[in-house]
C-alpha atoms as a PDB file:
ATOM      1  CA  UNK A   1    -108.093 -83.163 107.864  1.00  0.00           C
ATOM      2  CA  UNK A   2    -107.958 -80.206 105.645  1.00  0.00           C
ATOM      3  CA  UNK A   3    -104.338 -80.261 105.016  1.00  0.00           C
ATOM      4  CA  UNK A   4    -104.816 -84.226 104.283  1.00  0.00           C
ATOM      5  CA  UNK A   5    -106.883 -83.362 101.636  1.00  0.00           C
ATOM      6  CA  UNK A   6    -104.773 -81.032  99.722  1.00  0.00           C
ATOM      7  CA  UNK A   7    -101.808 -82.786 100.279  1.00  0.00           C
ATOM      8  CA  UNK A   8    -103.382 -85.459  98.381  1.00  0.00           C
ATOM      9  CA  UNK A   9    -105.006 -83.276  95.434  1.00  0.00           C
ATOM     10  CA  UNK A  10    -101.407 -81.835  95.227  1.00  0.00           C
ATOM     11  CA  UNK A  11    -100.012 -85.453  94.586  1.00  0.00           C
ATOM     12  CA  UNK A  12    -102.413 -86.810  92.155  1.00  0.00           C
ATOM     13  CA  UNK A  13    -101.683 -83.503  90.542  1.00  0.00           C
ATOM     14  CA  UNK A  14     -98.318 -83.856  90.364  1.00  0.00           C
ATOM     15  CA  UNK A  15     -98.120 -87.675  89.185  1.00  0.00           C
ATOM     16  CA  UNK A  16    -100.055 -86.470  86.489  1.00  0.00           C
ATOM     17  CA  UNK A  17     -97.761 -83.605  85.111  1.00  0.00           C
ATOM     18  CA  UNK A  18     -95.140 -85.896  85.578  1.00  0.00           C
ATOM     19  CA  UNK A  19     -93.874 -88.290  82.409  1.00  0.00           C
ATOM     20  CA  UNK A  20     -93.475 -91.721  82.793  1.00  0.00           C
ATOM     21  CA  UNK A  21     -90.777 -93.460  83.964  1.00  0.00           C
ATOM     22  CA  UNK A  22     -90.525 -96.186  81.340  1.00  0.00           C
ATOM     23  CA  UNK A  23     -91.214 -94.870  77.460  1.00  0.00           C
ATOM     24  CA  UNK A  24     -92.288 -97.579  74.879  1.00  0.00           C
ATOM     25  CA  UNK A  25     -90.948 -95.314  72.088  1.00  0.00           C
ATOM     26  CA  UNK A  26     -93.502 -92.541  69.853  1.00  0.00           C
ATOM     27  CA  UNK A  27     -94.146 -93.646  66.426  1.00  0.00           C
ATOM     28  CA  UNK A  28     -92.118 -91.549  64.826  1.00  0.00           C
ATOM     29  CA  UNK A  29     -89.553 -93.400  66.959  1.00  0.00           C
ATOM     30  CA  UNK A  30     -90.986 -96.237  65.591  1.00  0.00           C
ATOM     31  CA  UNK A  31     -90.669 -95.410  61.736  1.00  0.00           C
ATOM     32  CA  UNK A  32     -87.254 -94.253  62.263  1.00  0.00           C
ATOM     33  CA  UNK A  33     -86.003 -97.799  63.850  1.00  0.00           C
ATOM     34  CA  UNK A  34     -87.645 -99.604  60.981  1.00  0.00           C
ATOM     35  CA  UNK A  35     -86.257 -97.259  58.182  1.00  0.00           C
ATOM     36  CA  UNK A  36     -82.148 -98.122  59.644  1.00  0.00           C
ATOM     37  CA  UNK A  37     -83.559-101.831  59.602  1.00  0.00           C
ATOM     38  CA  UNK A  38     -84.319-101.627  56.311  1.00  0.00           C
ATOM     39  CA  UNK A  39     -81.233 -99.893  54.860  1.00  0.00           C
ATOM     40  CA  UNK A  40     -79.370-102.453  57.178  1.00  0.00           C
ATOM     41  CA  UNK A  41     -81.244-105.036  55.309  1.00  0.00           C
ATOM     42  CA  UNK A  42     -80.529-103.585  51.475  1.00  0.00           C
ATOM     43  CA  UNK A  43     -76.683-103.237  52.222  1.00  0.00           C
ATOM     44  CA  UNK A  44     -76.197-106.828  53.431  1.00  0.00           C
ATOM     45  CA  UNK A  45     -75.382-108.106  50.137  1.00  0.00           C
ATOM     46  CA  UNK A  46     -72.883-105.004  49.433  1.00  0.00           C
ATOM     47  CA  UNK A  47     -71.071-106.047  53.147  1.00  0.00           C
ATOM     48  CA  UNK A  48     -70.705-109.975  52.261  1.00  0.00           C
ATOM     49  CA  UNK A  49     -68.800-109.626  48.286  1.00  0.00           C
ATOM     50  CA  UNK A  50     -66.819-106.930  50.327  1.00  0.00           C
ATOM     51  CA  UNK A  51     -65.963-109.101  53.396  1.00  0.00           C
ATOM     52  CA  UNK A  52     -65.377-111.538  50.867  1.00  0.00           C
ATOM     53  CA  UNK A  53     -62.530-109.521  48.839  1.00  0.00           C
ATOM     54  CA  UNK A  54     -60.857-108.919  51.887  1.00  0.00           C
ATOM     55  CA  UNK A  55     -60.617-112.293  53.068  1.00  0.00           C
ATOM     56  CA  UNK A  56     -59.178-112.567  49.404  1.00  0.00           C
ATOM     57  CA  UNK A  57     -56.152-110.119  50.079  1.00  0.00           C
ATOM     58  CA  UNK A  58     -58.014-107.653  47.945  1.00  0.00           C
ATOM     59  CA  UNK A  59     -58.270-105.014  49.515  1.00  0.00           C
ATOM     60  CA  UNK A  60     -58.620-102.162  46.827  1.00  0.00           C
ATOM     61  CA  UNK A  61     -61.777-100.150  45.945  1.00  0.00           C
ATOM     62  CA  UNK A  62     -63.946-101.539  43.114  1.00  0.00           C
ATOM     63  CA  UNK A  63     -61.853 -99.261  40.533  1.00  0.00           C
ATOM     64  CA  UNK A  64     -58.571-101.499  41.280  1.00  0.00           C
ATOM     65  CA  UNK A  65     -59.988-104.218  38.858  1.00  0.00           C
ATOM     66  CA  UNK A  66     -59.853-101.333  35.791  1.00  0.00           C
ATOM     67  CA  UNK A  67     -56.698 -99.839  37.334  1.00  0.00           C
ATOM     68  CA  UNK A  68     -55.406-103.402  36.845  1.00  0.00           C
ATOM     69  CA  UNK A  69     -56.284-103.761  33.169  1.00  0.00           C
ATOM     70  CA  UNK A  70     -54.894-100.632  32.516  1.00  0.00           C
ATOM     71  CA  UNK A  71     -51.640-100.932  33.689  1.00  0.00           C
ATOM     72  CA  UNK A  72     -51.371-104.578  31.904  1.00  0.00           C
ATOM     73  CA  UNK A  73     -52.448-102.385  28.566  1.00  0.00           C
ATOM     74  CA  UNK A  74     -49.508-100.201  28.736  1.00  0.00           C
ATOM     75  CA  UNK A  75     -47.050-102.904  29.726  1.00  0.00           C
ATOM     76  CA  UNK A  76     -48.150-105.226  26.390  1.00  0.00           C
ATOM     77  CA  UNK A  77     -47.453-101.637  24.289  1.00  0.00           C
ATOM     78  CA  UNK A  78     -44.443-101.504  25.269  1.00  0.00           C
ATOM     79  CA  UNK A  79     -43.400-104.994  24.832  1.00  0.00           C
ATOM     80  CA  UNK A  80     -44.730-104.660  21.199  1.00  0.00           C
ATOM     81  CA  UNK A  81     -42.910-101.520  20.816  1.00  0.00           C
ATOM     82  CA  UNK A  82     -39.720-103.029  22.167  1.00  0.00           C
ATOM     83  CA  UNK A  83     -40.431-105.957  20.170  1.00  0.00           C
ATOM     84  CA  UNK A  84     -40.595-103.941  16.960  1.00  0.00           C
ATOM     85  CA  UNK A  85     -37.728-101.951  17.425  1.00  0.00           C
ATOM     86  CA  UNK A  86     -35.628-104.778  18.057  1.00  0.00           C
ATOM     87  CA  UNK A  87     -36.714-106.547  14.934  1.00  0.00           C
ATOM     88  CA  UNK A  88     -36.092-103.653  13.050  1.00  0.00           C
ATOM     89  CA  UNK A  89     -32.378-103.570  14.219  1.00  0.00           C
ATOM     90  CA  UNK A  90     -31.841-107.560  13.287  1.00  0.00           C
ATOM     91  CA  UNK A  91     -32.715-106.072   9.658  1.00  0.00           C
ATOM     92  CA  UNK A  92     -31.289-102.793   9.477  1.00  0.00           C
ATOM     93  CA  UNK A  93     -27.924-105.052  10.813  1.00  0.00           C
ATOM     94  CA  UNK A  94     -28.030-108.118   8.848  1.00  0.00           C
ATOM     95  CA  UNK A  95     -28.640-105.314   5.634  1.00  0.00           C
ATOM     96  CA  UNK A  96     -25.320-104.175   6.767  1.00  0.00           C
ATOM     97  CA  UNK A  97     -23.495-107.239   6.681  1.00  0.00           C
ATOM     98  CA  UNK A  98     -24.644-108.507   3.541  1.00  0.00           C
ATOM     99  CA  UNK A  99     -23.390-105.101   2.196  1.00  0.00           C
ATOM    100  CA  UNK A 100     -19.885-105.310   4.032  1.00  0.00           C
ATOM    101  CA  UNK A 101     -20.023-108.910   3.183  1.00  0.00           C
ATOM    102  CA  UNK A 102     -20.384-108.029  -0.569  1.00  0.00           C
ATOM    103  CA  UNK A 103     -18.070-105.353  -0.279  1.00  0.00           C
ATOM    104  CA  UNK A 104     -15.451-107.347   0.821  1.00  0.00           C
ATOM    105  CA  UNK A 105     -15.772-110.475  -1.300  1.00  0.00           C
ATOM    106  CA  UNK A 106     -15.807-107.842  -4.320  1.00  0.00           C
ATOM    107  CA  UNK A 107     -12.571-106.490  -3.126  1.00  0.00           C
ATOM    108  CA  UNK A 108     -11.276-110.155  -2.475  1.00  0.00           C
ATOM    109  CA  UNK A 109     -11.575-111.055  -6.158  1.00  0.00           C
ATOM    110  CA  UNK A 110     -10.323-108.017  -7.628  1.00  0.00           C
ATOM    111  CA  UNK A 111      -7.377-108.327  -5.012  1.00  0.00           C
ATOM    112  CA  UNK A 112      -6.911-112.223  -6.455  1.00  0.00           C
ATOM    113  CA  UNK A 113      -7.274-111.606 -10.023  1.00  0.00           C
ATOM    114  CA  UNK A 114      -4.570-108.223  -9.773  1.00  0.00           C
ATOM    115  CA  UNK A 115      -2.175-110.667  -7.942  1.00  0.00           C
ATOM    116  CA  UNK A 116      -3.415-113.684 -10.843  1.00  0.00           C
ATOM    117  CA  UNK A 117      -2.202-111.115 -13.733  1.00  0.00           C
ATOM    118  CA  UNK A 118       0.661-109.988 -11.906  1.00  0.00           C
ATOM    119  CA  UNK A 119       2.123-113.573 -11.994  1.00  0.00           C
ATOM    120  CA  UNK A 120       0.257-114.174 -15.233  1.00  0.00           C
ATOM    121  CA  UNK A 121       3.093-111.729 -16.632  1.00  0.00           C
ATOM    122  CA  UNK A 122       5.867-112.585 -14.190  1.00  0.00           C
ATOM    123  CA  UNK A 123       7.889-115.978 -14.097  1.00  0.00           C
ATOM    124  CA  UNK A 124       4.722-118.065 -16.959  1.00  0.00           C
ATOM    125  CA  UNK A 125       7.427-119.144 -19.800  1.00  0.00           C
ATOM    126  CA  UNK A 126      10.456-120.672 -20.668  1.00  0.00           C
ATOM    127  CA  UNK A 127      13.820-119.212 -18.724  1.00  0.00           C
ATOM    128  CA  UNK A 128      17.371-120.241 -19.393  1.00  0.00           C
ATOM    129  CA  UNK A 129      20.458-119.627 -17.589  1.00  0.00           C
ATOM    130  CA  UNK A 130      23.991-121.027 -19.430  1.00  0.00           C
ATOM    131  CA  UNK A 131      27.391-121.364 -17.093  1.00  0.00           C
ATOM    132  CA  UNK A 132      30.619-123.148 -18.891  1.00  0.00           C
ATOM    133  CA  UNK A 133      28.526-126.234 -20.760  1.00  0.00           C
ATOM    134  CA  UNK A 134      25.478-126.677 -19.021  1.00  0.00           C
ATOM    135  CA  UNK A 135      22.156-124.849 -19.708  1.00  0.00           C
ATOM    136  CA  UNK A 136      20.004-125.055 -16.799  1.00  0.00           C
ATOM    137  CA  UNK A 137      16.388-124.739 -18.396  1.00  0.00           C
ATOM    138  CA  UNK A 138      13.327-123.769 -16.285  1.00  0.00           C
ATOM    139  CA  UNK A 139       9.366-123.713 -17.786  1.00  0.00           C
ATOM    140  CA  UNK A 140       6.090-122.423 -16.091  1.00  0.00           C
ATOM    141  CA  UNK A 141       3.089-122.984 -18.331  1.00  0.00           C
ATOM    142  CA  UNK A 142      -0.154-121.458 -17.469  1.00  0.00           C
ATOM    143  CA  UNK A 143      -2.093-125.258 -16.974  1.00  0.00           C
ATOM    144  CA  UNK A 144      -0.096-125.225 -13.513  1.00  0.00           C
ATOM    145  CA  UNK A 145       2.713-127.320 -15.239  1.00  0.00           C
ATOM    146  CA  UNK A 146       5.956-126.825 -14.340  1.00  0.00           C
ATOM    147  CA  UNK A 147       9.708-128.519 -16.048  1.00  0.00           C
ATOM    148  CA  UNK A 148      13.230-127.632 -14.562  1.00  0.00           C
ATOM    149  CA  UNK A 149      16.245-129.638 -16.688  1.00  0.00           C
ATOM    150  CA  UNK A 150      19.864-129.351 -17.259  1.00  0.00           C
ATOM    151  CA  UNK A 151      21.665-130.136 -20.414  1.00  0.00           C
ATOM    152  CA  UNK A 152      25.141-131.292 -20.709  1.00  0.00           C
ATOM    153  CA  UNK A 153      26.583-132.085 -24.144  1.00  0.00           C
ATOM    154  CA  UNK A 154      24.409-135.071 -25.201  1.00  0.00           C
ATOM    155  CA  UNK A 155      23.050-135.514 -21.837  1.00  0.00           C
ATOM    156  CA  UNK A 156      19.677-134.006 -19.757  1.00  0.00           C
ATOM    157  CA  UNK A 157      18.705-134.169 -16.377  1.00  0.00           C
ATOM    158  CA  UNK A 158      14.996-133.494 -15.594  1.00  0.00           C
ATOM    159  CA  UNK A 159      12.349-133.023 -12.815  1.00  0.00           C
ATOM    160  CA  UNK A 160       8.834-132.276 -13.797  1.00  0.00           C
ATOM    161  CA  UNK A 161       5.632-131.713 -11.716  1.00  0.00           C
ATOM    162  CA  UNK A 162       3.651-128.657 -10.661  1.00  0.00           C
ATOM    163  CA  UNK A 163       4.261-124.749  -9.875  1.00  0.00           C
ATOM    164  CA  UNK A 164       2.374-122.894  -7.810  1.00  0.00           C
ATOM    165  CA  UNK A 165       3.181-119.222  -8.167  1.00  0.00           C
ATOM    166  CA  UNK A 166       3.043-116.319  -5.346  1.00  0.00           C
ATOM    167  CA  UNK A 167       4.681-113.244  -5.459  1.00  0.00           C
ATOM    168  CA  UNK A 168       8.932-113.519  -5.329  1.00  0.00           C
ATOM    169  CA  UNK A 169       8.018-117.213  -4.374  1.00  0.00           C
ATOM    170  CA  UNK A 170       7.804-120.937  -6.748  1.00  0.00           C
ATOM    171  CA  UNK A 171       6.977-124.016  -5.476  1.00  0.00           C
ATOM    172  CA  UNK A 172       7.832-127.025  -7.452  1.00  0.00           C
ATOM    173  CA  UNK A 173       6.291-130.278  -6.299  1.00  0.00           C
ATOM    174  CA  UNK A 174       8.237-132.646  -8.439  1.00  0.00           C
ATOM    175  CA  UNK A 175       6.800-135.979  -9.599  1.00  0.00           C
ATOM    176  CA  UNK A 176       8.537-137.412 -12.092  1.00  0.00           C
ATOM    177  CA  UNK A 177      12.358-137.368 -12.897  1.00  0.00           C
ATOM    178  CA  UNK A 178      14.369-138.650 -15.304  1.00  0.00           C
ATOM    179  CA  UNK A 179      17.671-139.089 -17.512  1.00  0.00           C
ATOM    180  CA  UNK A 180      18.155-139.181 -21.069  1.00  0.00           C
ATOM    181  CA  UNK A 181      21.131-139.546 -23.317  1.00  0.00           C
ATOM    182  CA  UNK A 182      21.487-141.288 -26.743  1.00  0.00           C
ATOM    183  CA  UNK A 183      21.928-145.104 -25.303  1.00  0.00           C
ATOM    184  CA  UNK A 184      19.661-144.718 -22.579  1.00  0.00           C
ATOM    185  CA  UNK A 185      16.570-143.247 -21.028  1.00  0.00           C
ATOM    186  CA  UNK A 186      15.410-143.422 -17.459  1.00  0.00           C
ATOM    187  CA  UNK A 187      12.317-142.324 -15.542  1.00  0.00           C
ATOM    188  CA  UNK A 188      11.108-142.578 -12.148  1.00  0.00           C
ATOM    189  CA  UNK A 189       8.111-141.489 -10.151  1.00  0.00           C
ATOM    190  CA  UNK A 190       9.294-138.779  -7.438  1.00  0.00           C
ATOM    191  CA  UNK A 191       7.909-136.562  -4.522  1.00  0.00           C
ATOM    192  CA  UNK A 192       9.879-133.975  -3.651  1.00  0.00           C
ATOM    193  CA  UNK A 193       9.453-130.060  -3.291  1.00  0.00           C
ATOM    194  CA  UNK A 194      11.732-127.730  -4.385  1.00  0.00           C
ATOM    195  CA  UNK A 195      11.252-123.689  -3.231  1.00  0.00           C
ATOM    196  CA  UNK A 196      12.542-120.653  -5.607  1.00  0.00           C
ATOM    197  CA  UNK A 197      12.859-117.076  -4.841  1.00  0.00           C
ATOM    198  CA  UNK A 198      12.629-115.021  -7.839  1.00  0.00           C
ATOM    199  CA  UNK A 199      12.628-111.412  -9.077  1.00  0.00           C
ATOM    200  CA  UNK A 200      11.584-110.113 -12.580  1.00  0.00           C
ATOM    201  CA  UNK A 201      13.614-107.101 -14.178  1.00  0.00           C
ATOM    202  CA  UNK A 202      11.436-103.996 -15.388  1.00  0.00           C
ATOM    203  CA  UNK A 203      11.426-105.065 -18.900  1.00  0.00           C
ATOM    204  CA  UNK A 204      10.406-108.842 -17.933  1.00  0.00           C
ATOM    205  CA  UNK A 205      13.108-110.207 -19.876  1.00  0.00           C
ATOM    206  CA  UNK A 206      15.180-111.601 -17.001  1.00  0.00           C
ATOM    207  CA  UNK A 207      14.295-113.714 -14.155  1.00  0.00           C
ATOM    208  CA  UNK A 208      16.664-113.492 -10.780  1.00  0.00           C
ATOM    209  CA  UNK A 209      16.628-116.870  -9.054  1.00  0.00           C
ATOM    210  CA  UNK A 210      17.608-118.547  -6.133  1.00  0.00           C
ATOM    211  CA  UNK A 211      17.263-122.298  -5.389  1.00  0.00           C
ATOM    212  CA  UNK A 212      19.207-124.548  -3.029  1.00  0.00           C
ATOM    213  CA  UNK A 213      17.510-128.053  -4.537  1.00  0.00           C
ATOM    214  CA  UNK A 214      18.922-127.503  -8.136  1.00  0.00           C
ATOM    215  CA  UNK A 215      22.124-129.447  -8.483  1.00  0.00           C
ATOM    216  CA  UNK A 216      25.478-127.514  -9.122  1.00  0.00           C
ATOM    217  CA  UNK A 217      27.254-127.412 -12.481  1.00  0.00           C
ATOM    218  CA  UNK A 218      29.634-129.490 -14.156  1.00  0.00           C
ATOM    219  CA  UNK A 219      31.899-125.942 -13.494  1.00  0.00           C
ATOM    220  CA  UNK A 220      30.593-125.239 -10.185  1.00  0.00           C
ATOM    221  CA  UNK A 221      27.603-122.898 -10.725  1.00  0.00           C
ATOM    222  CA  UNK A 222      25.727-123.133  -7.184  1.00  0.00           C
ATOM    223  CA  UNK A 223      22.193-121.827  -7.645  1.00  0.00           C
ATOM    224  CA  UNK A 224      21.555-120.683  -3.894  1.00  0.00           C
ATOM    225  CA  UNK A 225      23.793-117.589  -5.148  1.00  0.00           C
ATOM    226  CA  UNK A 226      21.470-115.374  -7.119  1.00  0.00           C
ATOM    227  CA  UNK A 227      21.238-116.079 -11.248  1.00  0.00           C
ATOM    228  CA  UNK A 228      19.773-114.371 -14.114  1.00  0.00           C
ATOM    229  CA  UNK A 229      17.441-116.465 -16.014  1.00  0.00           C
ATOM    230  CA  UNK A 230      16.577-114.900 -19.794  1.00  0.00           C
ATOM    231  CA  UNK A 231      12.779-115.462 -21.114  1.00  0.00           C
ATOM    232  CA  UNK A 232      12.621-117.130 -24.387  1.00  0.00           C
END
């Protein structure tokens, strides 16, 4: 009965040192839970905008956005800069041809108006050229005007029309021709071209010519042979 007794006192003991099997939690517990609550809470709105971006496809931190803006800065610099640069060359090379441009038509009309006085001085005025009876007559005025005839005892042959000079080179476009003798006188509108070669001695007194279109003398002067002309 004894030993019942203490057995029992021994148990109750026991059970009481014991903890409990099930533990509701101590309030610092307690506090703790509800503190992560709260901060769970606070950082909902944080989680949604970024859940938000990533359904979005944006996926970089909150600095991207400035990262962005930056690197759109220095691209628009240096499309200005480019920009600049390249108007600057249109000027700096249209400068350059206007210069040449200058240049060049400067040198063109100092070219033309050396060449201008060189014929100026060469075959302008009145040339004649005599073989057996017949003077063959040829006349370059300065109005562009241009005469070749050939007189025969009382008789003359003529062509007249206009002479275009270049150097060692006329060109007669004739328009007129005619014959005239003391019963008679004849005239006709014409339209042919006739094409001398010519040289001019050093002291531009005599004019070397060769021409296949003026007619033969009455003693058999051809002109396609070379034939001195003298200025009058």
């Amino acid at each position: 009965m004894k030993k019942q007794i203490l057995f029992a006192a021994v148990t109750v003991v026991l059970f009481l040192a014991e903890p409990p099997l099930f533990s509701w939690g101590t309030h610092d517990e307690a506090a703790s839970a509800n503190s992560v609550s709260d901060a769970t809470t606070d950082n909902a709105p944080n989680a949604a905008a970024d859940a938000a971006q990533v359904a979005k496809g944006n996926t970089a931190p909150a600095a991207a956005p400035e990262k962005t803006q930056s690197t759109a800065s220095t691209t628009e610099h240096a499309r200005s800069a480019l920009s600049e640069r390249w108007e600057q060359f249109k000027n700096d090379a249209g400068t350059a041809a206007q210069s040449f441009g200058s240049a060049l038509s400067e040198t063109g009309r100092e070219l033309s108006n050396q060449v201008n006085d060189a014929l100026d001085t060469q075959f302008y005025g009145t040339w004649t050229h005599t073989s057996g009876t017949t003077t063959t007559t040829i006349t370059c005025n300065r109005d562009g005007t241009m005469e070749i005839s050939q007189t025969s005892g009382m008789i003359t042959q003529y062509w007249r029309g206009t002479g275009s000079g270049a150097i060692a080179l006329i060109t007669f476009k004739i328009s007129e021709s005619g014959r005239s003798s003391p019963l008679r006188k004849t005239a006709v509108k014409d339209n042919k071209t006739w094409r001398l070669t010519y040289s001019i001695s050093d002291d531009g007194a005599t004019m070397t010519v060769r021409c296949t279109a003026i007619p033969t003398t009455d003693d058999g002067h051809n002109f396609s042979n070379a034939t001195a002309f003298t200025k009058h």
